[in-house]
C-alpha atoms as a PDB file:
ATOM      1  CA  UNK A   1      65.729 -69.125 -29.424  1.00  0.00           C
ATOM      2  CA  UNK A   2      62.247 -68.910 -28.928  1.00  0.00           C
ATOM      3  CA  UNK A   3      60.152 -72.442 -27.582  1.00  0.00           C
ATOM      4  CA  UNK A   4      57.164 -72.786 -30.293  1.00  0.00           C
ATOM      5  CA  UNK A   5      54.467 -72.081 -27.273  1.00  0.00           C
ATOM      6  CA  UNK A   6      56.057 -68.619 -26.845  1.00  0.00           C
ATOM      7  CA  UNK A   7      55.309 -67.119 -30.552  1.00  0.00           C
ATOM      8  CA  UNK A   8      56.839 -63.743 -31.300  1.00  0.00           C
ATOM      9  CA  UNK A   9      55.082 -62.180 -34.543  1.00  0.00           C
ATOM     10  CA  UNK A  10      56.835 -58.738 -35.431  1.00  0.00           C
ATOM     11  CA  UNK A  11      56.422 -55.651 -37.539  1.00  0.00           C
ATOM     12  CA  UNK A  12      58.441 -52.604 -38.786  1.00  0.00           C
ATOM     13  CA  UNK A  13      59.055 -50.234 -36.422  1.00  0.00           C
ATOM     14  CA  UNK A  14      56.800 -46.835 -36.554  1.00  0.00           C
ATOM     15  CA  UNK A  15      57.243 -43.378 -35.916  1.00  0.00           C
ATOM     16  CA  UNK A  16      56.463 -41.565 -33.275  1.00  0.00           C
ATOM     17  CA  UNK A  17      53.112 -39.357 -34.538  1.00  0.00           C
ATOM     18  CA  UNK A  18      53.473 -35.523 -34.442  1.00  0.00           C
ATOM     19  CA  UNK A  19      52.690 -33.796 -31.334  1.00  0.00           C
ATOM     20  CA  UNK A  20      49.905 -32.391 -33.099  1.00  0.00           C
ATOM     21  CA  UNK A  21      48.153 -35.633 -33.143  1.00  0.00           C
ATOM     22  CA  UNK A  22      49.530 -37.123 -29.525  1.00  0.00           C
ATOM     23  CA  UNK A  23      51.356 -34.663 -27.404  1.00  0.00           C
ATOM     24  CA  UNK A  24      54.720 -37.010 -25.887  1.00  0.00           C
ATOM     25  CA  UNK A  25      57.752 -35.845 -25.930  1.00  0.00           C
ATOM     26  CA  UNK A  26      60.447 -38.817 -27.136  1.00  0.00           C
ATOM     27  CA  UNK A  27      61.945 -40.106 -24.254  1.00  0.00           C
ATOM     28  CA  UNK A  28      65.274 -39.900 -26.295  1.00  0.00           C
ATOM     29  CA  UNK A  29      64.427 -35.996 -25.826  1.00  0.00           C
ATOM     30  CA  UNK A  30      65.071 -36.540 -21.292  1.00  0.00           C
ATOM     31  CA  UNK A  31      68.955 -37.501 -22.742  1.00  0.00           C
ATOM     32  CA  UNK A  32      71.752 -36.617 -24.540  1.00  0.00           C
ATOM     33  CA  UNK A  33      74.895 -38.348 -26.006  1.00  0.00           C
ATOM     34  CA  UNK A  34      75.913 -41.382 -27.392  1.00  0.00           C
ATOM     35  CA  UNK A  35      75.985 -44.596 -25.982  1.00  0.00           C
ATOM     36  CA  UNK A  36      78.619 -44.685 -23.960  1.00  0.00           C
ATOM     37  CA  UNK A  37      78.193 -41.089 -22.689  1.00  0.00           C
ATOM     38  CA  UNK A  38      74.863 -40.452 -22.307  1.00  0.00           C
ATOM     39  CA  UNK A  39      73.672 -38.077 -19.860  1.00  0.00           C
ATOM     40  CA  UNK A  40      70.305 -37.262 -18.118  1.00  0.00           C
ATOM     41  CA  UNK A  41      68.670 -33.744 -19.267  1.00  0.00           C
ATOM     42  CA  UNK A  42      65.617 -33.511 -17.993  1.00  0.00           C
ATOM     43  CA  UNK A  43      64.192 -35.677 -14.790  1.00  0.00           C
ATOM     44  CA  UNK A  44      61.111 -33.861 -14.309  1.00  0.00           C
ATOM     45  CA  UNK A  45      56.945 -34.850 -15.267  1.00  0.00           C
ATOM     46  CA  UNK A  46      55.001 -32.166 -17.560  1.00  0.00           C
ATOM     47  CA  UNK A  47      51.750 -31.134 -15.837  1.00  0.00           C
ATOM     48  CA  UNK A  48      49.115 -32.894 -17.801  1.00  0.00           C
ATOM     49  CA  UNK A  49      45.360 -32.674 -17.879  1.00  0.00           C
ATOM     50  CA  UNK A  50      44.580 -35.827 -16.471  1.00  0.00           C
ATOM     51  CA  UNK A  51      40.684 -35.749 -17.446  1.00  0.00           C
ATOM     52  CA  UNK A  52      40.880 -38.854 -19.704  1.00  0.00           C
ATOM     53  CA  UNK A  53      44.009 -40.548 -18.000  1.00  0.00           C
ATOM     54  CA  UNK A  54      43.264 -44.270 -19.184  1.00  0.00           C
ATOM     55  CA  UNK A  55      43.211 -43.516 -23.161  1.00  0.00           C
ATOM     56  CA  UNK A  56      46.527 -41.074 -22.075  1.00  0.00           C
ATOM     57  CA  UNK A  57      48.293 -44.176 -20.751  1.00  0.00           C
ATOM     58  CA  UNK A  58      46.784 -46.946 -23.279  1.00  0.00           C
ATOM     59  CA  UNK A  59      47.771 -43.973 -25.619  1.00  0.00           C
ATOM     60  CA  UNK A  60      51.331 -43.238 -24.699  1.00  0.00           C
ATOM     61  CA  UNK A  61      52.069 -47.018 -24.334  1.00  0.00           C
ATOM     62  CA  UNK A  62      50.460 -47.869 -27.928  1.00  0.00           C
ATOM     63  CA  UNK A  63      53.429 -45.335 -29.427  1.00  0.00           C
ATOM     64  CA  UNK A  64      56.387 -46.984 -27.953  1.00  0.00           C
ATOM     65  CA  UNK A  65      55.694 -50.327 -28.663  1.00  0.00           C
ATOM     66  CA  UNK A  66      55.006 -48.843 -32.565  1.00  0.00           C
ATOM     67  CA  UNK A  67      58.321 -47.599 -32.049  1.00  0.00           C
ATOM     68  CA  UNK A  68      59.848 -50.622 -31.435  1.00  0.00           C
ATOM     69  CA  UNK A  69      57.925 -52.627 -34.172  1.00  0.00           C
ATOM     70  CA  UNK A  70      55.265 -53.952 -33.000  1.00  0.00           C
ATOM     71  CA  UNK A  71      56.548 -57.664 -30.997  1.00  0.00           C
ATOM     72  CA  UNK A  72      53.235 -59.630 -29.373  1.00  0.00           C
ATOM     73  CA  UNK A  73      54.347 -62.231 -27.287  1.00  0.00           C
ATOM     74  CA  UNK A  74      51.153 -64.671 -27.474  1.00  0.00           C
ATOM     75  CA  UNK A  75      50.647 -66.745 -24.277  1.00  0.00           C
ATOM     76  CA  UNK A  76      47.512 -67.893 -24.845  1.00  0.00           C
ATOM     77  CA  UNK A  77      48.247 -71.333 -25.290  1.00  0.00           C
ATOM     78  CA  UNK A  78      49.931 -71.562 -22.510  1.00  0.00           C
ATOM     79  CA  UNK A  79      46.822 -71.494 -20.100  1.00  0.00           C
ATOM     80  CA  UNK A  80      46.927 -73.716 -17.011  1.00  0.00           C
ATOM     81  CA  UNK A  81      43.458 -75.194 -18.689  1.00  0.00           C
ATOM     82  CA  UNK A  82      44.963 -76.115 -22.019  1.00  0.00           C
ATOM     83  CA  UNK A  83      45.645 -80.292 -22.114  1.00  0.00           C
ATOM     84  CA  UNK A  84      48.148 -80.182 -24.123  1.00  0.00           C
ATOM     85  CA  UNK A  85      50.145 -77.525 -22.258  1.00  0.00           C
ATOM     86  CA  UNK A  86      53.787 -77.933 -21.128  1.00  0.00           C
ATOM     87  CA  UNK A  87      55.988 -74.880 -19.427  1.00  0.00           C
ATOM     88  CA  UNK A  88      58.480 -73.647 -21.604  1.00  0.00           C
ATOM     89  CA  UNK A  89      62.031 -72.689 -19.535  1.00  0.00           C
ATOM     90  CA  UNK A  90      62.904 -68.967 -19.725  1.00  0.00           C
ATOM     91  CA  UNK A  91      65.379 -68.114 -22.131  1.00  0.00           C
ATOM     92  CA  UNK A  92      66.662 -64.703 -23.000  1.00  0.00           C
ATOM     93  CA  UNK A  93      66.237 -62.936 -26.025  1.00  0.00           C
ATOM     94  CA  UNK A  94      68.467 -62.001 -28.217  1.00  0.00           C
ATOM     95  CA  UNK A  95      68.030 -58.269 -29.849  1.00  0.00           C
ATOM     96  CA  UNK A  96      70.080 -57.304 -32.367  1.00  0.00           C
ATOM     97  CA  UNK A  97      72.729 -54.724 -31.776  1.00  0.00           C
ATOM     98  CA  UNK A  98      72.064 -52.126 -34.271  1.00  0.00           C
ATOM     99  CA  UNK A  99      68.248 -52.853 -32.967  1.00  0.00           C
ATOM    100  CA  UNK A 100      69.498 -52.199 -29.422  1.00  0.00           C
ATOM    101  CA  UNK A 101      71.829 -49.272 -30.260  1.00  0.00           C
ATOM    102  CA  UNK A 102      68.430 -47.300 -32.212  1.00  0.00           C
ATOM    103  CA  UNK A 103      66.790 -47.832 -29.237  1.00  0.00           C
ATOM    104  CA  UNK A 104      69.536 -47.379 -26.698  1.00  0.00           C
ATOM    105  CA  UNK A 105      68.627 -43.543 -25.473  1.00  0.00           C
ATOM    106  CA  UNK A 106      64.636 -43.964 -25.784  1.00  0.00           C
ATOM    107  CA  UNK A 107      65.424 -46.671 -22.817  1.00  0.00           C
ATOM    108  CA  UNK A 108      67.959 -44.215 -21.321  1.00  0.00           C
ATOM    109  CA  UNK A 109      65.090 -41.824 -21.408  1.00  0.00           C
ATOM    110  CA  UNK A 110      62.831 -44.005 -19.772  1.00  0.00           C
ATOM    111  CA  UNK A 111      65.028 -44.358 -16.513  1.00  0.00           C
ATOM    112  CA  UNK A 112      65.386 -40.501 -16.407  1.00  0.00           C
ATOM    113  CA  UNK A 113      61.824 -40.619 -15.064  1.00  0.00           C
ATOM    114  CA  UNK A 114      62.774 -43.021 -12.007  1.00  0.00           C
ATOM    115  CA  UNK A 115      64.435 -41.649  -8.865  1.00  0.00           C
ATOM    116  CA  UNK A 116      67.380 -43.081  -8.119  1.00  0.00           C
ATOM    117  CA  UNK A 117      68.736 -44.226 -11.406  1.00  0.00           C
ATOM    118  CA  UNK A 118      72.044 -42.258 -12.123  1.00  0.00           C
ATOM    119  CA  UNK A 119      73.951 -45.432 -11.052  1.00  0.00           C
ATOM    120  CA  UNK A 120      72.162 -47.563 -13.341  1.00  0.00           C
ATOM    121  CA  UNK A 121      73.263 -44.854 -16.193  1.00  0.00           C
ATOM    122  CA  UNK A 122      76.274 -44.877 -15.011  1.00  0.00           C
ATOM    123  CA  UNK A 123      76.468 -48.574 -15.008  1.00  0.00           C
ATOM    124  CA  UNK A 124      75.394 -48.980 -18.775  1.00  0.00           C
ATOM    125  CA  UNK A 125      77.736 -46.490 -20.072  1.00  0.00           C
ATOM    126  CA  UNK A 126      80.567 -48.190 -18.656  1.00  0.00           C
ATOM    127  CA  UNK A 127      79.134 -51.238 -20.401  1.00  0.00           C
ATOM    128  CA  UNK A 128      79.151 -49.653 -23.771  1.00  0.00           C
ATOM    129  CA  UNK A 129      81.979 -48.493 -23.574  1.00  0.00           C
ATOM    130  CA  UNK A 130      83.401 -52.188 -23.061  1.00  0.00           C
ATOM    131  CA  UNK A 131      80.933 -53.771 -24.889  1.00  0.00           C
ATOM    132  CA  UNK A 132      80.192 -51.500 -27.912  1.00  0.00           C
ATOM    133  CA  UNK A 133      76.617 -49.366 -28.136  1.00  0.00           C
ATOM    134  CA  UNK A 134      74.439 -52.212 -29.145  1.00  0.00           C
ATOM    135  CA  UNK A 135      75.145 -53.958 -25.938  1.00  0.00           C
ATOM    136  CA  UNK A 136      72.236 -55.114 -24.221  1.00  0.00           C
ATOM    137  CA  UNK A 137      70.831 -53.055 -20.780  1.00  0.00           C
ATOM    138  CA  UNK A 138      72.226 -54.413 -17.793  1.00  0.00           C
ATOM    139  CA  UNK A 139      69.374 -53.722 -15.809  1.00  0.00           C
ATOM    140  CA  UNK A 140      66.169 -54.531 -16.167  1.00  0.00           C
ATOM    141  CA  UNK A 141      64.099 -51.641 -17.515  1.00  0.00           C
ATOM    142  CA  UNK A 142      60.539 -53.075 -17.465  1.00  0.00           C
ATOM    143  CA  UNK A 143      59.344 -50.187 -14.105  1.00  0.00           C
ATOM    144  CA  UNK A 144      61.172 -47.739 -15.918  1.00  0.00           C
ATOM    145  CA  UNK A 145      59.556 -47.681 -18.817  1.00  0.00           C
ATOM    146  CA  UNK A 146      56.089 -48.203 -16.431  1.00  0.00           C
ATOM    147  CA  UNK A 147      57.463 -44.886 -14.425  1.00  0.00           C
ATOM    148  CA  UNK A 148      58.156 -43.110 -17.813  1.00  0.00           C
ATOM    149  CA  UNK A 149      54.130 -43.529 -19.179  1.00  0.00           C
ATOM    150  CA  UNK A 150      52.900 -42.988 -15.810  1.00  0.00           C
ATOM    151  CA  UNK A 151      54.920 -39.681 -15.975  1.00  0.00           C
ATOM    152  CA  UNK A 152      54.012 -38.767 -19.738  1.00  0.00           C
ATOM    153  CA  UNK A 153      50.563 -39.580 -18.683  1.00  0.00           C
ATOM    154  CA  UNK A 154      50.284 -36.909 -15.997  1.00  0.00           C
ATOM    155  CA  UNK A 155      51.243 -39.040 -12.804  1.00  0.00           C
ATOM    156  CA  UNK A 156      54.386 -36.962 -12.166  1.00  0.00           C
ATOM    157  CA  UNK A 157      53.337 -36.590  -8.028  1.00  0.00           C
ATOM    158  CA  UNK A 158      54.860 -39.452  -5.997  1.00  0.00           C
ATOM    159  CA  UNK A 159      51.700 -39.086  -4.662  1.00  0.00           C
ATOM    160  CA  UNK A 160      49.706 -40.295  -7.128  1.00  0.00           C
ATOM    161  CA  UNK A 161      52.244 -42.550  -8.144  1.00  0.00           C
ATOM    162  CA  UNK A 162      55.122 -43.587  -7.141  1.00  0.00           C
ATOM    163  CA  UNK A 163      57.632 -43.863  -9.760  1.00  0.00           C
ATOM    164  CA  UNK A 164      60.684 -46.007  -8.992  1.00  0.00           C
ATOM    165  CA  UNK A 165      63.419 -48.252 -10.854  1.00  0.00           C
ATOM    166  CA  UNK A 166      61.236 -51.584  -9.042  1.00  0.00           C
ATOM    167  CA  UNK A 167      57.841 -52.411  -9.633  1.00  0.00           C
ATOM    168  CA  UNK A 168      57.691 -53.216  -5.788  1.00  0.00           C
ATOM    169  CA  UNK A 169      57.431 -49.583  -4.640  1.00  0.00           C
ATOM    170  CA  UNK A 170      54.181 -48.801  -6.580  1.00  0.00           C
ATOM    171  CA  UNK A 171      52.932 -52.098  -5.549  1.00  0.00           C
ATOM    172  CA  UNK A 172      52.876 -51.543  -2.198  1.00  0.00           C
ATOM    173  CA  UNK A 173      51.710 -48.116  -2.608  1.00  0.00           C
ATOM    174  CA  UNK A 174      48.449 -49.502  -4.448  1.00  0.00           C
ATOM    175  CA  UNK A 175      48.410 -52.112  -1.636  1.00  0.00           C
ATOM    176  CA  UNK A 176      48.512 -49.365   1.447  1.00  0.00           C
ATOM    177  CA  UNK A 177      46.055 -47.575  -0.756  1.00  0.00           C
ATOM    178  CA  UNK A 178      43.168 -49.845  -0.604  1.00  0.00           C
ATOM    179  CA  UNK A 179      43.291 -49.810   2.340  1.00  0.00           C
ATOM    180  CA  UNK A 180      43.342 -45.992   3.146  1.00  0.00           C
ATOM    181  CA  UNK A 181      40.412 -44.157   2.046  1.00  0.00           C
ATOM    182  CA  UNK A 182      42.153 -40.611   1.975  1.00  0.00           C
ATOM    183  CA  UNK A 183      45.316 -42.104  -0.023  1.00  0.00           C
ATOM    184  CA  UNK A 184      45.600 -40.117  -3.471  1.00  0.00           C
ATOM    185  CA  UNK A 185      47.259 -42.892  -5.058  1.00  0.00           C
ATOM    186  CA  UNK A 186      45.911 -43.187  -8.726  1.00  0.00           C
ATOM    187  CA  UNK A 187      45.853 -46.970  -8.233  1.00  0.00           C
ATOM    188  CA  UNK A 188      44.253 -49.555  -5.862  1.00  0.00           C
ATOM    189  CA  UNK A 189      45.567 -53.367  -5.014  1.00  0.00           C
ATOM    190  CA  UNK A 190      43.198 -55.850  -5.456  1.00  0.00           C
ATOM    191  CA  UNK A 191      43.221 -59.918  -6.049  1.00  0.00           C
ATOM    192  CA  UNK A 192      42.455 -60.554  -9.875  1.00  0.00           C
ATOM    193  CA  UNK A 193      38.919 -61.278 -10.359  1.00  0.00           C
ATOM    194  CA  UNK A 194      37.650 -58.974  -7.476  1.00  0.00           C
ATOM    195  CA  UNK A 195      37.228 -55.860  -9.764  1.00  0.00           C
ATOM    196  CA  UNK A 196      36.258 -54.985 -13.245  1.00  0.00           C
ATOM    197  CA  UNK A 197      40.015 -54.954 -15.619  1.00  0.00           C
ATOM    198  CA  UNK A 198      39.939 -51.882 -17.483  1.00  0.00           C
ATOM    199  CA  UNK A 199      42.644 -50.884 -20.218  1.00  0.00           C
ATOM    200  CA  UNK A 200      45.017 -48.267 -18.261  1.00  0.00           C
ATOM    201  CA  UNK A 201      44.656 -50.791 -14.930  1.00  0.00           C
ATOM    202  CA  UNK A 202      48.560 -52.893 -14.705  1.00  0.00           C
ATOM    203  CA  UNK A 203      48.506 -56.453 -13.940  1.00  0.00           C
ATOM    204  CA  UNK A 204      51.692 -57.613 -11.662  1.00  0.00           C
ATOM    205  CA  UNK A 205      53.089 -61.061 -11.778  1.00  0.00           C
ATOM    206  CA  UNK A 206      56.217 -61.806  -8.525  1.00  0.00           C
ATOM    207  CA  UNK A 207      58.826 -64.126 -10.011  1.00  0.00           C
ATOM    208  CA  UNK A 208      60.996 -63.847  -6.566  1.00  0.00           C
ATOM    209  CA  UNK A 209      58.910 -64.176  -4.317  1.00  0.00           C
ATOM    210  CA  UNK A 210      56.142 -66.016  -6.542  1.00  0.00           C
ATOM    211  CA  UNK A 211      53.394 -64.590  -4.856  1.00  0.00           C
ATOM    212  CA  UNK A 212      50.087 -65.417  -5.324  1.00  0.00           C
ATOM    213  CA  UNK A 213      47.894 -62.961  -3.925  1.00  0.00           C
ATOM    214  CA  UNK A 214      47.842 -59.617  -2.382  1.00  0.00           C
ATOM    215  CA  UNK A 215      48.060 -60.960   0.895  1.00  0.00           C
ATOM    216  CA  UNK A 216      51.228 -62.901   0.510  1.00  0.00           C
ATOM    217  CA  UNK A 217      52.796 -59.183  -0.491  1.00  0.00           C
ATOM    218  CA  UNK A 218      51.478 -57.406   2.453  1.00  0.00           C
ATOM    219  CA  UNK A 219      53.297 -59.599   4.740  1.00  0.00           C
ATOM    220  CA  UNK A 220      56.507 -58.258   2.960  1.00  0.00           C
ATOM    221  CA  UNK A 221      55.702 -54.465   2.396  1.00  0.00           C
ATOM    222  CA  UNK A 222      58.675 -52.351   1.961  1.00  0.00           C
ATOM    223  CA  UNK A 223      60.814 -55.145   1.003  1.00  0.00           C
ATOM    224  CA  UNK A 224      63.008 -55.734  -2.391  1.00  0.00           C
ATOM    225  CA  UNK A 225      60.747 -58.289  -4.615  1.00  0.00           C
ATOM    226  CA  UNK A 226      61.538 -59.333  -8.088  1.00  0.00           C
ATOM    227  CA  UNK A 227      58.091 -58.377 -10.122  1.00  0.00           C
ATOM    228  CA  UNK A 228      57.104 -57.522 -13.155  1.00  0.00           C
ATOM    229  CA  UNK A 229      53.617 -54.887 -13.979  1.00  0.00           C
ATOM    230  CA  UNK A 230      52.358 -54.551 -17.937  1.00  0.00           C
ATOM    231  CA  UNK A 231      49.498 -52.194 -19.037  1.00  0.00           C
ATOM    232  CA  UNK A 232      46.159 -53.649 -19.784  1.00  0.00           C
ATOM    233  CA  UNK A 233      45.274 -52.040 -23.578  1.00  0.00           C
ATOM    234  CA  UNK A 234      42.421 -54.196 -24.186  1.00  0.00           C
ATOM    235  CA  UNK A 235      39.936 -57.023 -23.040  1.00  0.00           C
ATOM    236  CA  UNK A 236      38.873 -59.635 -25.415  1.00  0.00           C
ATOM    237  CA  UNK A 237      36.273 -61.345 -24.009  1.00  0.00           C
ATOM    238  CA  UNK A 238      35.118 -63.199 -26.542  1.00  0.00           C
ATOM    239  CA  UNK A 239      38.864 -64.505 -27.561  1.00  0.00           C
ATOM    240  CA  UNK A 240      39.400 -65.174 -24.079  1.00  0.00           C
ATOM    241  CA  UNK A 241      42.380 -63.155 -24.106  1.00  0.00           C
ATOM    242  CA  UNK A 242      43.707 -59.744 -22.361  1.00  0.00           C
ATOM    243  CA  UNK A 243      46.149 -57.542 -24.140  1.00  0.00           C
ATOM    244  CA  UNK A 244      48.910 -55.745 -22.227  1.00  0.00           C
ATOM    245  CA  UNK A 245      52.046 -53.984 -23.303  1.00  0.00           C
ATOM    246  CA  UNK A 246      54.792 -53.852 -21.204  1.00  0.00           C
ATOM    247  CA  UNK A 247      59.084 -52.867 -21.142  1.00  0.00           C
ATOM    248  CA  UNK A 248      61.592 -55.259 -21.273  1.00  0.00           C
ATOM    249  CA  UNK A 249      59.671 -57.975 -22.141  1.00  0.00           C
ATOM    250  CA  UNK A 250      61.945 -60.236 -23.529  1.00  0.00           C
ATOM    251  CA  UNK A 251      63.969 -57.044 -23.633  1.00  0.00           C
ATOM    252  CA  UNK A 252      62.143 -55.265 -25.189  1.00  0.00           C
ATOM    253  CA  UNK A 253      58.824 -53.071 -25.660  1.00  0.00           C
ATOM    254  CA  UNK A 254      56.492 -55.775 -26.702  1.00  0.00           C
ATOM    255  CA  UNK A 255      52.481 -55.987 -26.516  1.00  0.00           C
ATOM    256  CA  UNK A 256      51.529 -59.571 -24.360  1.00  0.00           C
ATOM    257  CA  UNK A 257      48.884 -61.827 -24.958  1.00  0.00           C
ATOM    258  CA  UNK A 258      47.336 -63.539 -21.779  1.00  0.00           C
ATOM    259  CA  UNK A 259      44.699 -66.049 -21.750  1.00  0.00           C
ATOM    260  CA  UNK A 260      41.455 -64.943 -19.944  1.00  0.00           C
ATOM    261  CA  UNK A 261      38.332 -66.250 -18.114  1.00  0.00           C
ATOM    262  CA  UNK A 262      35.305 -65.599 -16.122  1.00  0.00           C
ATOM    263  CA  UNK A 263      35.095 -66.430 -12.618  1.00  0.00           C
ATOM    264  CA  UNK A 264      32.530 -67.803 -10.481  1.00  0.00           C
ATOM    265  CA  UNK A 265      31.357 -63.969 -10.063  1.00  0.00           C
ATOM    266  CA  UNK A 266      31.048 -63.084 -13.603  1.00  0.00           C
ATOM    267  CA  UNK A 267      34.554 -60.964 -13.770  1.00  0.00           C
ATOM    268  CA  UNK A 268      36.807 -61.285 -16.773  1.00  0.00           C
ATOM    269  CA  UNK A 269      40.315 -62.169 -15.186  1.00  0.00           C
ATOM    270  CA  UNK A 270      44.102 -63.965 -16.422  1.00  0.00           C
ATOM    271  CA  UNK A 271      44.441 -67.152 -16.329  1.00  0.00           C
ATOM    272  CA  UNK A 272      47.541 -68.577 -14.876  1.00  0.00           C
ATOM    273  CA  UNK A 273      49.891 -69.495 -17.887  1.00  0.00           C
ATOM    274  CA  UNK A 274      53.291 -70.885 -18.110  1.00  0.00           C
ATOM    275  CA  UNK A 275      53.634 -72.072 -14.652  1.00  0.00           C
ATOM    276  CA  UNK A 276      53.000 -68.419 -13.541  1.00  0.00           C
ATOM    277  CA  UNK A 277      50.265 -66.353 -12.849  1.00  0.00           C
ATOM    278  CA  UNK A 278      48.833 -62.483 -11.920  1.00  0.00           C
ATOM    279  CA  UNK A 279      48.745 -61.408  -8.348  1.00  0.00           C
ATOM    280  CA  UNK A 280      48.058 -58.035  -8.138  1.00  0.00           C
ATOM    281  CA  UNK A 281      45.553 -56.058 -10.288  1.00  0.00           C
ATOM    282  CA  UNK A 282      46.210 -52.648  -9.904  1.00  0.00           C
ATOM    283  CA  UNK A 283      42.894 -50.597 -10.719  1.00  0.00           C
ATOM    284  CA  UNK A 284      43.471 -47.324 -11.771  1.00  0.00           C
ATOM    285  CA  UNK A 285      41.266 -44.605  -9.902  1.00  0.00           C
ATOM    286  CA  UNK A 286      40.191 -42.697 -13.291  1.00  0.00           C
ATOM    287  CA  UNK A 287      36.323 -43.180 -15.176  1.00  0.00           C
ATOM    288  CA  UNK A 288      35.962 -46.015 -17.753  1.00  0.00           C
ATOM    289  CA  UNK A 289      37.071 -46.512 -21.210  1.00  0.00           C
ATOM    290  CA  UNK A 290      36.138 -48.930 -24.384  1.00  0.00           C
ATOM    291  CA  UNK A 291      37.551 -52.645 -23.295  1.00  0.00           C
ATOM    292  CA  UNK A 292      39.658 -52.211 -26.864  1.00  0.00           C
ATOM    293  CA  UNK A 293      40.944 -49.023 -26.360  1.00  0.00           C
ATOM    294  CA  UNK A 294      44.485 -50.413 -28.267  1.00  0.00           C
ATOM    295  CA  UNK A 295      42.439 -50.288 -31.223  1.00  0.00           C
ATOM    296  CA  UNK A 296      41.214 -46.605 -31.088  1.00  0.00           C
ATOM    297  CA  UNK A 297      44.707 -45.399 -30.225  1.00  0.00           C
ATOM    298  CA  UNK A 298      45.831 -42.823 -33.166  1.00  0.00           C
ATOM    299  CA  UNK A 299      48.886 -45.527 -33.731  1.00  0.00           C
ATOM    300  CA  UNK A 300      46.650 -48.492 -34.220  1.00  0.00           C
ATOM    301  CA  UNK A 301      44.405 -45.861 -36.432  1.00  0.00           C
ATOM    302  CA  UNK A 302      47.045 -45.741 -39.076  1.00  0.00           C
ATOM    303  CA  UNK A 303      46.519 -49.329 -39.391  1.00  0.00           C
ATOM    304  CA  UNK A 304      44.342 -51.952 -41.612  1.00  0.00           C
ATOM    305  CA  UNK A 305      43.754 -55.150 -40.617  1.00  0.00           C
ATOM    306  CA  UNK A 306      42.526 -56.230 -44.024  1.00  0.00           C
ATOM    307  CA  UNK A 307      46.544 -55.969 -45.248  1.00  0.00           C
ATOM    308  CA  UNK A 308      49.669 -56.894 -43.584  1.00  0.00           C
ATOM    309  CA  UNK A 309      50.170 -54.128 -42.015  1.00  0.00           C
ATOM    310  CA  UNK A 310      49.386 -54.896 -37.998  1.00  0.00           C
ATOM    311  CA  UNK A 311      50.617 -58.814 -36.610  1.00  0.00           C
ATOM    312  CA  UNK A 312      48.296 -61.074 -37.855  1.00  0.00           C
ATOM    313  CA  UNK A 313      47.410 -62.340 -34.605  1.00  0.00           C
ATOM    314  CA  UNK A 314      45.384 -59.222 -33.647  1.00  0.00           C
ATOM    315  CA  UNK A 315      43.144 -58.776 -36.696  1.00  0.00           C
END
């Protein structure tokens, strides 16, 4: 059950669009087999041009969460500044199971991507087998599906990023990057509110360790870390608001709402909210795009906001 300062609005699911109109290939298309015996069929990264690489990734991310209806989590009003606020305790959501059996090998597909990740496979077959196909993921799947866009996108060098089944490990290679003027990591580590947010940039939260700055994670480089990264689609200045999408939020692919303000330098950044708050902005190395790039994506182009047809709280 969901607290009332966490609101969930939802839409149907959509289909993916024909390649014609945005080349991905399905994830479901990296597997094969039904829950229960799926197996990885293809591990690898199609060269992309990488020429406009934020609208690929604001692009790429935009279709999944179509695909699995269209869930914003609004945080908003849970901003450190709001009066009235009170932290709501974490609860788990509950998906249902022929929701998480339609799903099942798109999120199968997504770990294909990470190195690493047979066990985890492995793992969830056994659990579907026990537990029948609409059993939930045991493992959390939220830098898998990160590693999967990243890959669809035309990241598929470890070099330029380094895909993994933890947000940690690209982390810390953003972190060593800033720091290393030859590194040809696509992203760079900085504090929110030092740099410009740009849709395509990720914003990374640490639950264990709760970090709360870059700093705090370079004394602990290399090690495990429970985080969590979402893609920025769009900054809403004037709603004081930033709009990521992100996996396994709430298990599941669902676009978040954060509350947003300027600093003391005149820099849009999140607010904390919920008792938790951003640590790592992780600016990605490509030219600029529109702040609202969500909205020019060819799945948000199908869309009206003068119906019902996109959650009424981003029209």
């Amino acid at each position: 059950m969901l607290s009332a300062s966490h609101p969930v609005s939802y839409a149907d699911p959509v289909g993916r669009l024909p390649t014609s109109v945005l080349d991905v290939h399905a994830p479901s298309a990296r597997v094969t087999g039904e829950p229960g015996n799926v197996i990885f069929t293809y591990r690898a990264c199609s060269p992309r041009d990488t020429s406009d690489l934020r609208a690929r990734i604001v692009n790429v991310a935009t279709q999944e969460w179509g695909f699995f209806g269209m869930s914003v989590l609004d945080l908003t009003h849970t901003r450190a500044s709001n009066p009235d606020f009170r932290a709501a305790p974490w609860r788990r959501t509950l998906i249902a199971p022929d929701e998480a059996q339609r799903v099942a090998t798109t999120i199968a597909g997504y770990w294909s991507s990470t190195p690493d990740s047979a066990w985890i496979l492995e793992t969830q077959n056994q659990s579907w087998q026990s537990n029948g196909p609409g059993s939930r993921w045991r493992s959390p799947w939220s830098a898998a599906f990160i590693s999967w866009v990243m890959c669809e996108s035309g990241l598929g060098d470890k070099e330029r990023f380094q895909r993994a089944i933890a947000h940690h490990s690209y982390i810390d290679q953003a972190i060593l990057a800033s720091t290393q003027a030859e590194s040809e990591s696509a992203f760079r580590a900085f504090n929110p509110g030092e740099q410009t947010i740009l849709p395509g940039d990720l914003l990374c939260r640490g639950s264990r360790p709760s970090y709360r700055s870059i700093a705090e994670r370079k004394e602990q480089l290399g090690m495990g870390a429970r985080s969590h990264c979402d893609i920025v689609v769009a900054i809403e200045e004037q709603k004081q608001r930033i709009l990521l999408i992100g996996g396994n939020v709430r298990s599941w692919v669902r676009l978040k709402i954060l509350p947003g303000q300027f600093n003391g330098s005149g820099l849009f950044e999140p607010e904390p909210y919920n008792n938790r708050q951003i640590f790592a902005h992780l600016q990605l190395q490509a030219r600029p795009i529109n702040k609202e790039a969500l909205f020019d994506s060819p799945t948000l182009r199908q869309f009206d906001c003068s119906g019902s047809e996109l959650p009424s709280t981003l029209c």
